[in-house]
C-alpha atoms as a PDB file:
ATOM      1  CA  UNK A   1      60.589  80.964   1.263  1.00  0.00           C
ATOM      2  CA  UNK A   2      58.335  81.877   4.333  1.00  0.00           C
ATOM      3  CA  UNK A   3      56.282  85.058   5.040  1.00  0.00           C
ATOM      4  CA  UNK A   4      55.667  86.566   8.289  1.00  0.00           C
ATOM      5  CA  UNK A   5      52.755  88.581   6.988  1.00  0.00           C
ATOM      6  CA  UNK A   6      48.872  87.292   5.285  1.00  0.00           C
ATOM      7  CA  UNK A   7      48.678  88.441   1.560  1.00  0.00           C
ATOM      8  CA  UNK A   8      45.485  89.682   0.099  1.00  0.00           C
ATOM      9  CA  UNK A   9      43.578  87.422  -0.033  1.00  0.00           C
ATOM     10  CA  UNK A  10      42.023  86.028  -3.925  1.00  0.00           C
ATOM     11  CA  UNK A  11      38.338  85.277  -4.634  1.00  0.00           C
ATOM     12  CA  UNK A  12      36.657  84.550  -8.014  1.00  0.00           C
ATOM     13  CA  UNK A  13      32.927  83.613  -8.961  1.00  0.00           C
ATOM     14  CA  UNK A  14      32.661  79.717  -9.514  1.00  0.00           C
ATOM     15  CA  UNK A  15      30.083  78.343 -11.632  1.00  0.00           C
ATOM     16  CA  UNK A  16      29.752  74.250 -11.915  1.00  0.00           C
ATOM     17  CA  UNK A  17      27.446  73.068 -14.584  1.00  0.00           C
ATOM     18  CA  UNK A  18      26.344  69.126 -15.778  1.00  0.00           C
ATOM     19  CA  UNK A  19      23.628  67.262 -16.544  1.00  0.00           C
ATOM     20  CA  UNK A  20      23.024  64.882 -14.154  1.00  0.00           C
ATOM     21  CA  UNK A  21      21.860  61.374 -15.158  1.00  0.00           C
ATOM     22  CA  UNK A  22      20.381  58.835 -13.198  1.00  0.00           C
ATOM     23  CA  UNK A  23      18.066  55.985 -13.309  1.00  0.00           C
ATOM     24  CA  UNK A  24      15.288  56.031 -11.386  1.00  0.00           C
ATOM     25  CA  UNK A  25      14.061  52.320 -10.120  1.00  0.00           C
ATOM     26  CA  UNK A  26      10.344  50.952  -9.867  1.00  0.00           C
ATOM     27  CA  UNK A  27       9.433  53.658  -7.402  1.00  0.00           C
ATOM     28  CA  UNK A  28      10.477  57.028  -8.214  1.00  0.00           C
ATOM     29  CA  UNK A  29      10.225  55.634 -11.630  1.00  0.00           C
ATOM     30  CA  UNK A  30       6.133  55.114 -10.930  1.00  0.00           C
ATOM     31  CA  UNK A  31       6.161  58.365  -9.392  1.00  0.00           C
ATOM     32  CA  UNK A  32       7.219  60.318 -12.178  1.00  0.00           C
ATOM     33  CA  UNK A  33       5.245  58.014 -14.741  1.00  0.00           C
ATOM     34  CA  UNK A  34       2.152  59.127 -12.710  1.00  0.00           C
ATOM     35  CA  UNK A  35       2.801  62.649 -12.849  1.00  0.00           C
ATOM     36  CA  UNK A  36       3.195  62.629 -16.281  1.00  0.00           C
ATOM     37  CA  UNK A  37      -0.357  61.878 -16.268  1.00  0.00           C
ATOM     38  CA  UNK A  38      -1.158  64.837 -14.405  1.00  0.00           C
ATOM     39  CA  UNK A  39      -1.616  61.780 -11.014  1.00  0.00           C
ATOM     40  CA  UNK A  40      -0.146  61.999  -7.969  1.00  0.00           C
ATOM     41  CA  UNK A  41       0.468  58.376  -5.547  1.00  0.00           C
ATOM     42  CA  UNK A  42       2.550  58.026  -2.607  1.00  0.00           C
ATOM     43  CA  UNK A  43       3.140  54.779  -0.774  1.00  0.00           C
ATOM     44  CA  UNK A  44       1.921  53.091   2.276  1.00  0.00           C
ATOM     45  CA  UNK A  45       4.724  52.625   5.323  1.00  0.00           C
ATOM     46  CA  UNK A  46       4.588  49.716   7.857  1.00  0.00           C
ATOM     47  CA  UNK A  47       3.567  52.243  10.309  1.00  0.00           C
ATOM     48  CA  UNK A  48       0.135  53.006   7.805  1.00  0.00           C
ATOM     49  CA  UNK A  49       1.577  56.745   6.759  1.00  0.00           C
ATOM     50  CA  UNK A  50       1.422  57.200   3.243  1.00  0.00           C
ATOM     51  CA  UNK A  51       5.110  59.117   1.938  1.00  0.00           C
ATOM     52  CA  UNK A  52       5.219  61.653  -0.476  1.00  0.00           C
ATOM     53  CA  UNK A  53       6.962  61.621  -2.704  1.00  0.00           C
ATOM     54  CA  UNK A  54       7.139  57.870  -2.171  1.00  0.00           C
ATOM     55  CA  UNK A  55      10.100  56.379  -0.735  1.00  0.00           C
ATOM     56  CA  UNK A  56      11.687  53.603  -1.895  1.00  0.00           C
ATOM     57  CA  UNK A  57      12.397  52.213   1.946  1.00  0.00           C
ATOM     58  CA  UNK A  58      10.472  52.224   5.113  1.00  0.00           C
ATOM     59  CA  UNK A  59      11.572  54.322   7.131  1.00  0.00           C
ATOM     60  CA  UNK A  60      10.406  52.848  10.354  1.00  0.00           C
ATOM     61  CA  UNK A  61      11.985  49.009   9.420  1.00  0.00           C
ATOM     62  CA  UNK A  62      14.274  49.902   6.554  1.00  0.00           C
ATOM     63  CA  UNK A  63      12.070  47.458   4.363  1.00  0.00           C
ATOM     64  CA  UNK A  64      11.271  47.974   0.570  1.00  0.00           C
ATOM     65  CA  UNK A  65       8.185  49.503   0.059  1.00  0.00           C
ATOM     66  CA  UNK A  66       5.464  48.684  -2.323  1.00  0.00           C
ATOM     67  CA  UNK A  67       1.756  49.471  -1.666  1.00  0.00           C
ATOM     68  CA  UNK A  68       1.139  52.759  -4.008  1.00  0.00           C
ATOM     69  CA  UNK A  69      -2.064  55.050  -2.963  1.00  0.00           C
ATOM     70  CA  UNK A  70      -3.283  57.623  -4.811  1.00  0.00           C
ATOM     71  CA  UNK A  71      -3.589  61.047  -3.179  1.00  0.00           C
ATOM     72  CA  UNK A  72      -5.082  64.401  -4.344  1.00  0.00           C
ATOM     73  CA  UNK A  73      -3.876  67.484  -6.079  1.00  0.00           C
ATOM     74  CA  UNK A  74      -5.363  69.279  -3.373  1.00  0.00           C
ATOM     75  CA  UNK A  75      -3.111  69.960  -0.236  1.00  0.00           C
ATOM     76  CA  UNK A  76      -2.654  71.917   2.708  1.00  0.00           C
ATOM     77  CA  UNK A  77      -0.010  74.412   3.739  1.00  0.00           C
ATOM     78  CA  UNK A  78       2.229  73.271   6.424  1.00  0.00           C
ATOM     79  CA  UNK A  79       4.380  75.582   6.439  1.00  0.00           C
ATOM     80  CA  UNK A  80       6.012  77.967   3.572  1.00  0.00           C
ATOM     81  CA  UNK A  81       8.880  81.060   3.552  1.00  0.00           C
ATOM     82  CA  UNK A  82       8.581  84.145   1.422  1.00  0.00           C
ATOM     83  CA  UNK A  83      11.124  84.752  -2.107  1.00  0.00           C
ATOM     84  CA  UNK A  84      11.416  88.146  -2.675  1.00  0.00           C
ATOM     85  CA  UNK A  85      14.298  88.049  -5.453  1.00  0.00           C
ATOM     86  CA  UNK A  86      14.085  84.773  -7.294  1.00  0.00           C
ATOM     87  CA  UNK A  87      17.241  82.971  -8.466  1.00  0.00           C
ATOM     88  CA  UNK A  88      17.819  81.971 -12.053  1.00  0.00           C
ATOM     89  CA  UNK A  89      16.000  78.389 -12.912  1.00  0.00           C
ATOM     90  CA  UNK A  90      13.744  79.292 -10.112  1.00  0.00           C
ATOM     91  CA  UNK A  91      10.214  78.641 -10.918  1.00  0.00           C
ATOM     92  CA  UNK A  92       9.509  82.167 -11.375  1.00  0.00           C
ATOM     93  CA  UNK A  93      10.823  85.389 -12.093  1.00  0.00           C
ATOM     94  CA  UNK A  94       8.663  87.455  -9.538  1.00  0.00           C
ATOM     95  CA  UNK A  95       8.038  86.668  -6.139  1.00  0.00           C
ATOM     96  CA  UNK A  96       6.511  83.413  -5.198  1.00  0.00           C
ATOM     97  CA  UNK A  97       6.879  81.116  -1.928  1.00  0.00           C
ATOM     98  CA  UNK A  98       8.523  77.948  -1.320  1.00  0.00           C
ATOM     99  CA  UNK A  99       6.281  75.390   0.544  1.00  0.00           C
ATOM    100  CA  UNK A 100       5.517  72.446   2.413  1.00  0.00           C
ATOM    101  CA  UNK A 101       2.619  70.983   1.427  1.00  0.00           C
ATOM    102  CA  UNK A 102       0.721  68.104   3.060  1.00  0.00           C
ATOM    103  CA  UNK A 103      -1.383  66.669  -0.412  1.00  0.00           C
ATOM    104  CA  UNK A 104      -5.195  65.204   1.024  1.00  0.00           C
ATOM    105  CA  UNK A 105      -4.537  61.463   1.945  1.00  0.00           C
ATOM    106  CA  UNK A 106      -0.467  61.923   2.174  1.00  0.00           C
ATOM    107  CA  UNK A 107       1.203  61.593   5.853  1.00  0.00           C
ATOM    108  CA  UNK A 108       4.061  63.645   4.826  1.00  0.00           C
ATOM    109  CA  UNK A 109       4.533  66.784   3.241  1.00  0.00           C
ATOM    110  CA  UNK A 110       5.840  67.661  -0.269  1.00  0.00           C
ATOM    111  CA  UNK A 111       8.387  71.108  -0.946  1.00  0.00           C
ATOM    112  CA  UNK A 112       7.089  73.304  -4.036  1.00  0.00           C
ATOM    113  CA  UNK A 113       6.385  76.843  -5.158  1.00  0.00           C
ATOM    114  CA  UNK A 114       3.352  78.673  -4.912  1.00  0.00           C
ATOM    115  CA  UNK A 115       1.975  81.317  -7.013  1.00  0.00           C
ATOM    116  CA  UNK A 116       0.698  84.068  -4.588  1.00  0.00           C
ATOM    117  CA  UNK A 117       1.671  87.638  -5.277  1.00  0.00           C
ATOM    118  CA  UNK A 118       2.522  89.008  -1.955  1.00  0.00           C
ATOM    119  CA  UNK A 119       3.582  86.964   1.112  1.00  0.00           C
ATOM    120  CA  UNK A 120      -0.227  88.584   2.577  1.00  0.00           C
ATOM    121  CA  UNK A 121      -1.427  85.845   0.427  1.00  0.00           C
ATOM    122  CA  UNK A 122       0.026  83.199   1.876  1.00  0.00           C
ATOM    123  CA  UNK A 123      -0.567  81.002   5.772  1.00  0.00           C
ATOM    124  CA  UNK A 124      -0.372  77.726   7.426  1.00  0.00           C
ATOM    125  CA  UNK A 125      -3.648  76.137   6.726  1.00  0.00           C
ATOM    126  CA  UNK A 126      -4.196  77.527   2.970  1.00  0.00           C
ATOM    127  CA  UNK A 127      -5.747  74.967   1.041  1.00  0.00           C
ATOM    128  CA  UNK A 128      -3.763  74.927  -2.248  1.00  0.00           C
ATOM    129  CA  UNK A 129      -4.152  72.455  -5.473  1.00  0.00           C
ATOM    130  CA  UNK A 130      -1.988  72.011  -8.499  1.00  0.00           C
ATOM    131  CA  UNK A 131      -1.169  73.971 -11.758  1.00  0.00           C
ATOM    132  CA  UNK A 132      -0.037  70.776 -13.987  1.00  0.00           C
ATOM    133  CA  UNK A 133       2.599  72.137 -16.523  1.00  0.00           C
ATOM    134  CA  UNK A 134       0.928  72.576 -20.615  1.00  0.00           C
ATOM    135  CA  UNK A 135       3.390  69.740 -21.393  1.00  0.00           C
ATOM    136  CA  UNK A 136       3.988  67.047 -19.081  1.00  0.00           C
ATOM    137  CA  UNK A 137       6.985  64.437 -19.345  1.00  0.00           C
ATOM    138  CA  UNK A 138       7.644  62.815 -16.211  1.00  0.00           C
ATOM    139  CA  UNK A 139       9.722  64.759 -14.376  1.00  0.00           C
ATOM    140  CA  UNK A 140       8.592  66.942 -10.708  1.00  0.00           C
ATOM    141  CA  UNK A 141       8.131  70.074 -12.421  1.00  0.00           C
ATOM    142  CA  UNK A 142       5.023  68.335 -14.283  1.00  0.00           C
ATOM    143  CA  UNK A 143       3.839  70.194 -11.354  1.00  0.00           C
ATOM    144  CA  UNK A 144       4.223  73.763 -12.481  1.00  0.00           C
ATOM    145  CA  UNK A 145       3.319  75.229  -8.977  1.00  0.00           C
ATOM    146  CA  UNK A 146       0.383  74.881  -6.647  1.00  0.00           C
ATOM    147  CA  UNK A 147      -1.997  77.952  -6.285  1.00  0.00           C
ATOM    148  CA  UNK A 148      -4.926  78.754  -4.145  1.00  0.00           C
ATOM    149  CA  UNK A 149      -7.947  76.769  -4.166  1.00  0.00           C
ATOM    150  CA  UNK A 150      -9.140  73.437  -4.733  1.00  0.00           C
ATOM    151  CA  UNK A 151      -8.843  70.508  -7.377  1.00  0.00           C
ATOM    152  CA  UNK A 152     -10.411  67.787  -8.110  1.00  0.00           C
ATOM    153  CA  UNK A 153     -10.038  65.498  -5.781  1.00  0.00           C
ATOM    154  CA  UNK A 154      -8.376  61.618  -6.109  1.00  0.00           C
ATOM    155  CA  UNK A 155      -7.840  59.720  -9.097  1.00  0.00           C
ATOM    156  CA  UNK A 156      -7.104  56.436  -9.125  1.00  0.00           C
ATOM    157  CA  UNK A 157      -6.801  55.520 -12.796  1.00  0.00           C
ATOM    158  CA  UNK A 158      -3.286  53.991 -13.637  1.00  0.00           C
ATOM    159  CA  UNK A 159      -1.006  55.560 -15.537  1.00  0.00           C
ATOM    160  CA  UNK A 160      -0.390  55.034 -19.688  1.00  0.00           C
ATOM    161  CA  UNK A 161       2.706  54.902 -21.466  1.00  0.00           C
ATOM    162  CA  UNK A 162       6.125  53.481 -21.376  1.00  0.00           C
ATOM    163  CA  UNK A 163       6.958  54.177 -17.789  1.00  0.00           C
ATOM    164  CA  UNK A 164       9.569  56.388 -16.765  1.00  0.00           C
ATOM    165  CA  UNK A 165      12.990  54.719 -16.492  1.00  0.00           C
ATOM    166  CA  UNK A 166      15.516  57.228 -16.282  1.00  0.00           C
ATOM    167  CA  UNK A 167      15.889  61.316 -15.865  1.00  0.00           C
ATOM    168  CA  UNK A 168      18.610  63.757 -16.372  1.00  0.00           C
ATOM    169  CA  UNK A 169      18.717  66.662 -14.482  1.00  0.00           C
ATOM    170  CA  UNK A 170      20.752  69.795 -15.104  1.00  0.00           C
ATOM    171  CA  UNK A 171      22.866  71.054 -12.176  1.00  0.00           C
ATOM    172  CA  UNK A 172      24.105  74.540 -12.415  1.00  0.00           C
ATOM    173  CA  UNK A 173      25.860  76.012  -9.020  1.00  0.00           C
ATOM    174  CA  UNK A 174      26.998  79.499  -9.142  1.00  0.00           C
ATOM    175  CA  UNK A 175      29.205  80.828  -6.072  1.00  0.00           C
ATOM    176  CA  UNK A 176      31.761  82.981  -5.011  1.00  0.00           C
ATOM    177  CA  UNK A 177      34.846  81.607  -3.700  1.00  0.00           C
ATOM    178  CA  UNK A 178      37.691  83.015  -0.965  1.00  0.00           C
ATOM    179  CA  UNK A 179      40.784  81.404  -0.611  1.00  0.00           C
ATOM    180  CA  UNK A 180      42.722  81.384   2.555  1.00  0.00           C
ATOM    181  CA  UNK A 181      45.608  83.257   3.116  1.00  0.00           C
ATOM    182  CA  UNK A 182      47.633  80.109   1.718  1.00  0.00           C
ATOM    183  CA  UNK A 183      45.415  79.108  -0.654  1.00  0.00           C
ATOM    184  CA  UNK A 184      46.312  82.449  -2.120  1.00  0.00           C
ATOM    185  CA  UNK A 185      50.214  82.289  -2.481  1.00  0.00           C
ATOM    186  CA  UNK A 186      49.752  78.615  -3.673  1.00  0.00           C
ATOM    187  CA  UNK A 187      47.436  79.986  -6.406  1.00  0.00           C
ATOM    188  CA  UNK A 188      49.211  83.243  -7.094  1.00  0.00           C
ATOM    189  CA  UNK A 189      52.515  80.939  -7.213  1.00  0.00           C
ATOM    190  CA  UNK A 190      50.652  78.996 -10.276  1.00  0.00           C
ATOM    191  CA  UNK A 191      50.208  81.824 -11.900  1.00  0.00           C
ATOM    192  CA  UNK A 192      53.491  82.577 -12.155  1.00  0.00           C
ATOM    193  CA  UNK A 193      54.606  78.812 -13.248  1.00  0.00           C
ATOM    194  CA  UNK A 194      55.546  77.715  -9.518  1.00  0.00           C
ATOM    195  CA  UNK A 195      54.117  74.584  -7.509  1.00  0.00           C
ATOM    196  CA  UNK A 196      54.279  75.866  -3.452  1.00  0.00           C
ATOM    197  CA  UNK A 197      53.824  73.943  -1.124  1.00  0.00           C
ATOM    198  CA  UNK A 198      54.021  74.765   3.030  1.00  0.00           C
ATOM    199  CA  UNK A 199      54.699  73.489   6.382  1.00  0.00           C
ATOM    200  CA  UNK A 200      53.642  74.320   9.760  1.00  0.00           C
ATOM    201  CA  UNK A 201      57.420  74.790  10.870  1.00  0.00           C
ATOM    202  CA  UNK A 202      60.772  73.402   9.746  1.00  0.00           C
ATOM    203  CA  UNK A 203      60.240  69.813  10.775  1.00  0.00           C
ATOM    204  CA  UNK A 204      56.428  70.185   9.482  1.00  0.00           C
ATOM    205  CA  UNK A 205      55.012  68.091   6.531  1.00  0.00           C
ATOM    206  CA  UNK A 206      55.040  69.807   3.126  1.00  0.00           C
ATOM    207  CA  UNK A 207      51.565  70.127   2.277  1.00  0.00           C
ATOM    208  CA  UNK A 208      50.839  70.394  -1.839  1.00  0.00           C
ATOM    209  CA  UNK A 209      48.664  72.626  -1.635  1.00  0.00           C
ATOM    210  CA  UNK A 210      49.104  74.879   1.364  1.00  0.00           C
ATOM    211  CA  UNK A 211      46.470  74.260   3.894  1.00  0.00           C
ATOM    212  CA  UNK A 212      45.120  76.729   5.988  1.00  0.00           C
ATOM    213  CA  UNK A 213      45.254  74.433   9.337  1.00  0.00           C
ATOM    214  CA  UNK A 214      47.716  71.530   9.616  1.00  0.00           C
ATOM    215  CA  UNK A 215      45.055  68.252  10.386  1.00  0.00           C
ATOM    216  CA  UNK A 216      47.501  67.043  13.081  1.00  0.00           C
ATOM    217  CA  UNK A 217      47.746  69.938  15.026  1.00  0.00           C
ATOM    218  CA  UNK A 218      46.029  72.941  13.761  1.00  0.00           C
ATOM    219  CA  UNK A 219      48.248  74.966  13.037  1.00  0.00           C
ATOM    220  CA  UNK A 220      48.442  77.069   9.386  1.00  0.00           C
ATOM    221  CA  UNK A 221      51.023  75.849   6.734  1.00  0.00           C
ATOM    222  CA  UNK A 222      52.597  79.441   6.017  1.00  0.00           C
ATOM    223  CA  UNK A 223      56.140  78.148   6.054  1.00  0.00           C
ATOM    224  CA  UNK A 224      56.219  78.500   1.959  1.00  0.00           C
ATOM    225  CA  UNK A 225      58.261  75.994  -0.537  1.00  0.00           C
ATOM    226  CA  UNK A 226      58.546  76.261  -3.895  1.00  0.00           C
ATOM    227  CA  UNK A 227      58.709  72.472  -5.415  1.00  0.00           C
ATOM    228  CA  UNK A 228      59.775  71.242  -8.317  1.00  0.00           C
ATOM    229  CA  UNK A 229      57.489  69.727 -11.018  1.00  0.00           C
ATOM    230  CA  UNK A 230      58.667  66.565 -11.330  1.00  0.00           C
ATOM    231  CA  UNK A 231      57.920  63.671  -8.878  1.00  0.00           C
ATOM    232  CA  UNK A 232      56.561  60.268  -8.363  1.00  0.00           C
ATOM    233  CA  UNK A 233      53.317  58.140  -8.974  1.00  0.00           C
ATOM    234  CA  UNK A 234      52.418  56.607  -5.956  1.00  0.00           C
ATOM    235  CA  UNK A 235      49.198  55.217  -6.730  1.00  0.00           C
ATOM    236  CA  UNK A 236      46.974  55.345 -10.148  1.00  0.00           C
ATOM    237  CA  UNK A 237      43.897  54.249 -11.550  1.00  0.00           C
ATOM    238  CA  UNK A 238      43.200  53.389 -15.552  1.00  0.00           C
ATOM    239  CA  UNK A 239      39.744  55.191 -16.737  1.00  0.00           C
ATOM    240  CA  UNK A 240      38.577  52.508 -18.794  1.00  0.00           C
ATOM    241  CA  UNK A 241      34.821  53.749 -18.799  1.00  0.00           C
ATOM    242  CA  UNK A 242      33.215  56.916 -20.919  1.00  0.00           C
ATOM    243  CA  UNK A 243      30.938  59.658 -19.255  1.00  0.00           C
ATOM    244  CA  UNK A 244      29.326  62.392 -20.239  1.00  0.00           C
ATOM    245  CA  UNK A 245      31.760  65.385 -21.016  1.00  0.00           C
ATOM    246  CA  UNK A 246      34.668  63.154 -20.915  1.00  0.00           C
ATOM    247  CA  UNK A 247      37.424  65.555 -22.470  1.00  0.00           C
ATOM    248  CA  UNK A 248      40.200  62.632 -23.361  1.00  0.00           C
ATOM    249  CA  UNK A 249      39.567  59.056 -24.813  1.00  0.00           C
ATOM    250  CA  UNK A 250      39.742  56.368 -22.711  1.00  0.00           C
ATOM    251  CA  UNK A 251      42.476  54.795 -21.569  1.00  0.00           C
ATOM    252  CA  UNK A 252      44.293  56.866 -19.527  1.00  0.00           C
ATOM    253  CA  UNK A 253      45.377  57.531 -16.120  1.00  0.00           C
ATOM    254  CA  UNK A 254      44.637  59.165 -13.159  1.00  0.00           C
ATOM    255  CA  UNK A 255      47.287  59.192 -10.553  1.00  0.00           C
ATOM    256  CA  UNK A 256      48.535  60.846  -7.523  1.00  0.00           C
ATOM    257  CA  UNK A 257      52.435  62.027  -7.888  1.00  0.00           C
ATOM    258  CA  UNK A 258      54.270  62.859  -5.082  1.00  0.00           C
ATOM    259  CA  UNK A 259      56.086  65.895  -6.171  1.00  0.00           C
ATOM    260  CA  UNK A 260      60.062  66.210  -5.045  1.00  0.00           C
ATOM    261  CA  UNK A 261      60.088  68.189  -1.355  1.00  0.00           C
ATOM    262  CA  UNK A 262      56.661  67.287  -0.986  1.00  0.00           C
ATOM    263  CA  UNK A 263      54.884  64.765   1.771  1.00  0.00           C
ATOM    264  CA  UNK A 264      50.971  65.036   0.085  1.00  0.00           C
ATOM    265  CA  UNK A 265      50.642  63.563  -3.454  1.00  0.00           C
ATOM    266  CA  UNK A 266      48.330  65.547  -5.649  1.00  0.00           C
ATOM    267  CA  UNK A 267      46.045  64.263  -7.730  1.00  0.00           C
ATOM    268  CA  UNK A 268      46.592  64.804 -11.471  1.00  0.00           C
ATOM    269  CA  UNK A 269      46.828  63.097 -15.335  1.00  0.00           C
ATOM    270  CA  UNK A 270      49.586  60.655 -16.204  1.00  0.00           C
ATOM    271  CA  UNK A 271      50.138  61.130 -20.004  1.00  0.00           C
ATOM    272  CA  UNK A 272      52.539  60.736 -22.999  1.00  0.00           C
ATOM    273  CA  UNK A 273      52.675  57.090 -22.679  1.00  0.00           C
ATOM    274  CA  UNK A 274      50.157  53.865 -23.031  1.00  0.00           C
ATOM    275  CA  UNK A 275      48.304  53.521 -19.481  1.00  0.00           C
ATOM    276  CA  UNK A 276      49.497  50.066 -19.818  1.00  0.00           C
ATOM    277  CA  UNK A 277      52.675  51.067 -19.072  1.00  0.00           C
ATOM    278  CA  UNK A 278      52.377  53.528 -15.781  1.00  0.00           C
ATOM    279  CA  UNK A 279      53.306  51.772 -12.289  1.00  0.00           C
ATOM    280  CA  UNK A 280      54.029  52.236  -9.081  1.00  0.00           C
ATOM    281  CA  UNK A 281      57.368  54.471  -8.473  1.00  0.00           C
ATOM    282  CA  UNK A 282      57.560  55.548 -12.360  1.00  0.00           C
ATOM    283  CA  UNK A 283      59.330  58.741 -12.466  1.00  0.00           C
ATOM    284  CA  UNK A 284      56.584  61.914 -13.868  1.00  0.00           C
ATOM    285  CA  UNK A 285      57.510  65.566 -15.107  1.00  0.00           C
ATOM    286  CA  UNK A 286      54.940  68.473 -15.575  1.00  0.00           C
ATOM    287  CA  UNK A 287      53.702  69.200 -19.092  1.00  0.00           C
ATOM    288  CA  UNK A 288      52.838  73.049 -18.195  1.00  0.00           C
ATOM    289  CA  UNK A 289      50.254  74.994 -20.773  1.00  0.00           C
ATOM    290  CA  UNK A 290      51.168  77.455 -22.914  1.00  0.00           C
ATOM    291  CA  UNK A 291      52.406  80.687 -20.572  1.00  0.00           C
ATOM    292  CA  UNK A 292      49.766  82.586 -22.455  1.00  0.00           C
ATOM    293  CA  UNK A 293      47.082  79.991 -20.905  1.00  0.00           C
ATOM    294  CA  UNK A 294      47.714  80.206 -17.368  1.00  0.00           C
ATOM    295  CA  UNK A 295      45.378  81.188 -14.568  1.00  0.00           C
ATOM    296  CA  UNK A 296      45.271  81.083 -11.129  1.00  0.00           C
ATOM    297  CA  UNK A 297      45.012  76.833 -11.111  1.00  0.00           C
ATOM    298  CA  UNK A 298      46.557  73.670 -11.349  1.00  0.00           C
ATOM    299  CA  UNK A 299      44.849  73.320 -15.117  1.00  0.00           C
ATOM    300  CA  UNK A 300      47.987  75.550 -15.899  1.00  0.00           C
ATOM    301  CA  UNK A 301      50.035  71.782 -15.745  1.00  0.00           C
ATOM    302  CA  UNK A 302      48.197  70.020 -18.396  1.00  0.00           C
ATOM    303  CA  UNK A 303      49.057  66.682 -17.323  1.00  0.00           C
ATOM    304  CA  UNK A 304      52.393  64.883 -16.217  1.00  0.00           C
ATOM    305  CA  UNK A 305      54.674  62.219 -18.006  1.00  0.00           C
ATOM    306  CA  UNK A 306      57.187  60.410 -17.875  1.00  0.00           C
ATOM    307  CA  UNK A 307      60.784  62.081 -17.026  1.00  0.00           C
ATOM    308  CA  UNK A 308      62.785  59.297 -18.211  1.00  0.00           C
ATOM    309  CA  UNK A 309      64.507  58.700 -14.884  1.00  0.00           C
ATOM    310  CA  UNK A 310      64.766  55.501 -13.212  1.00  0.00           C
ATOM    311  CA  UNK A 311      61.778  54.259 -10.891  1.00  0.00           C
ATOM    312  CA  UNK A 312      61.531  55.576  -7.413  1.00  0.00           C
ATOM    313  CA  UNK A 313      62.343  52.626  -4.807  1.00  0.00           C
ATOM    314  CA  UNK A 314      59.406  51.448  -3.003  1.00  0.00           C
ATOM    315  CA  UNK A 315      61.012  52.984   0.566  1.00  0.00           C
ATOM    316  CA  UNK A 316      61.205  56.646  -0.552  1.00  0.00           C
ATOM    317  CA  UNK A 317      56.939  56.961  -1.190  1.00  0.00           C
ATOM    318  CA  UNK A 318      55.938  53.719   0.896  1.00  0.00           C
ATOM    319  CA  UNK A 319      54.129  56.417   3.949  1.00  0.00           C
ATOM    320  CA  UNK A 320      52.849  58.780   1.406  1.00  0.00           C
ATOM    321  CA  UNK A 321      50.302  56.228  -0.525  1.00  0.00           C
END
């Protein structure tokens, strides 16, 4: 099928939420071990400028870096910008600033809030210190926010404690997404239990999904074909390892199939047999959702398995791996 004419376009709010886990080596890790007791250090470069937060390599000779200074809780404003209606997870729920703040014996400068109640309140030069969060635990916002004013200067007492090893860090991205003109027939095609793909032009590549400008020449992929469901793997990969939110127990496979009338594989689940057993060429069909379940995505095809029909040869999917 082809269209001459751009459909309305679809958009949706998007929201992405994780925790993020990481672990955080010997010099974030000191870092964070300091602030949880209320300390601040940076660390020296070959060039004499003492980074903070401390990085882990010079930056000058790409070197690991190990000489830790302490610095103060006191700091200078380098240079800040005004928020007049805070985000949620933001520090605060009123106004406040966002700053760069160059800490007394630091080279570099360090970005955090600060507590002012009108942007009157706040220049380049202010001398600011640090409002240490009630309950501290090793992680950046052990600084609560910097207000105006001064601390108390240095401390150079080492921190107590198991030092801090590892951090997790929530991650929660809210946006609003347009699609493109054919974005939007690929997804409204979903909807409806069809898999369309596109070409620039007759003797174009079918693209799965639609692109909105072909990579080899620029031009959109609004020459619309609806596919069928069942295709080949061309290459896979066996998930041996658990994560967080995993949603199915390892083993299983991740694979790109190559759907009939298409020149893009897509990536998607192999399931409905032991992962030992997927390959190269093996035959797939689309397990589709429950019509009641569908959206506008490609969740609506729960996974793929095997169709029963004998292997691909290697020629027919050897240029689309």
């Amino acid at each position: 099928m082809s269209t001459s004419t751009a459909p309305d376009v679809l958009s949706a709010p998007l929201r992405a939420r994780f925790d993020y886990t990481r672990s955080v080596g010997p010099v974030i890790g000191r870092f964070l071990t300091e602030l949880r007791a209320r300390r601040v250090v940076g660390i020296r470069g070959s060039d004499g400028r003492v980074l903070v937060p401390p990085a882990e390599y010079d930056p000058v000779t790409t070197e690991p870096l190990t000489e830790f200074v302490d610095v103060s809780d006191t700091g200078t404003v380098a240079t800040w910008t005004w928020v007049r209606d805070p985000l949620p997870g933001q520090p605060f729920d009123r106004p406040f600033a966002w700053a760069l703040i160059k800490l007394d014996g630091a080279d570099t400068t360090l970005l955090h809030a600060v507590d002012v109640a009108s942007p009157e309140d706040i220049h380049t030069g202010l001398r600011v210190r640090i409002r240490w969060a009630d309950e501290t635990q090793g992680f950046i916002t052990d600084i609560a926010c910097f207000e105006p004013g001064e601390g108390n200067g240095i401390e150079s007492a080492s921190a107590s404690g198991d030092p801090v090893t590892m951090i997790t860090t929530p991650v929660d991205l809210s946006y609003k997404h347009t699609a493109s003109p054919q974005e939007t027939v690929y997804l409204r095609g979903l909807a409806e239990g069809k898999l369309i793909g596109a070409r620039t032009d007759a003797a174009g590549k079918v693209y799965f999904p639609p692109r909105g400008a072909n990579p080899t020449d620029g031009r959109p992929t609004d020459d619309y074909i609806e596919l069928s469901d069942h295709g080949t793997v061309t290459t896979f990969c066996i998930v041996n390892v658990p994560f967080l939110g995993q949603r199915i127990k390892p083993p299983y496979v991740a694979a790109y199939v190559l759907l009939d009338g298409a020149d893009i594989p897509v990536l998607h689940l192999v399931l409905g047999c032991e992962a030992s057993e997927v390959r190269m060429g093996m035959r797939v069909k689309a397990v589709w959702k429950p019509r009641e379940e569908w959206g506008h995505g490609l969740e609506n095809v729960d996974h793929f398995e095997p169709s029963g029909e004998p292997d691909a040869d290697y020629e027919t999917y050897s240029h689309h791996l």
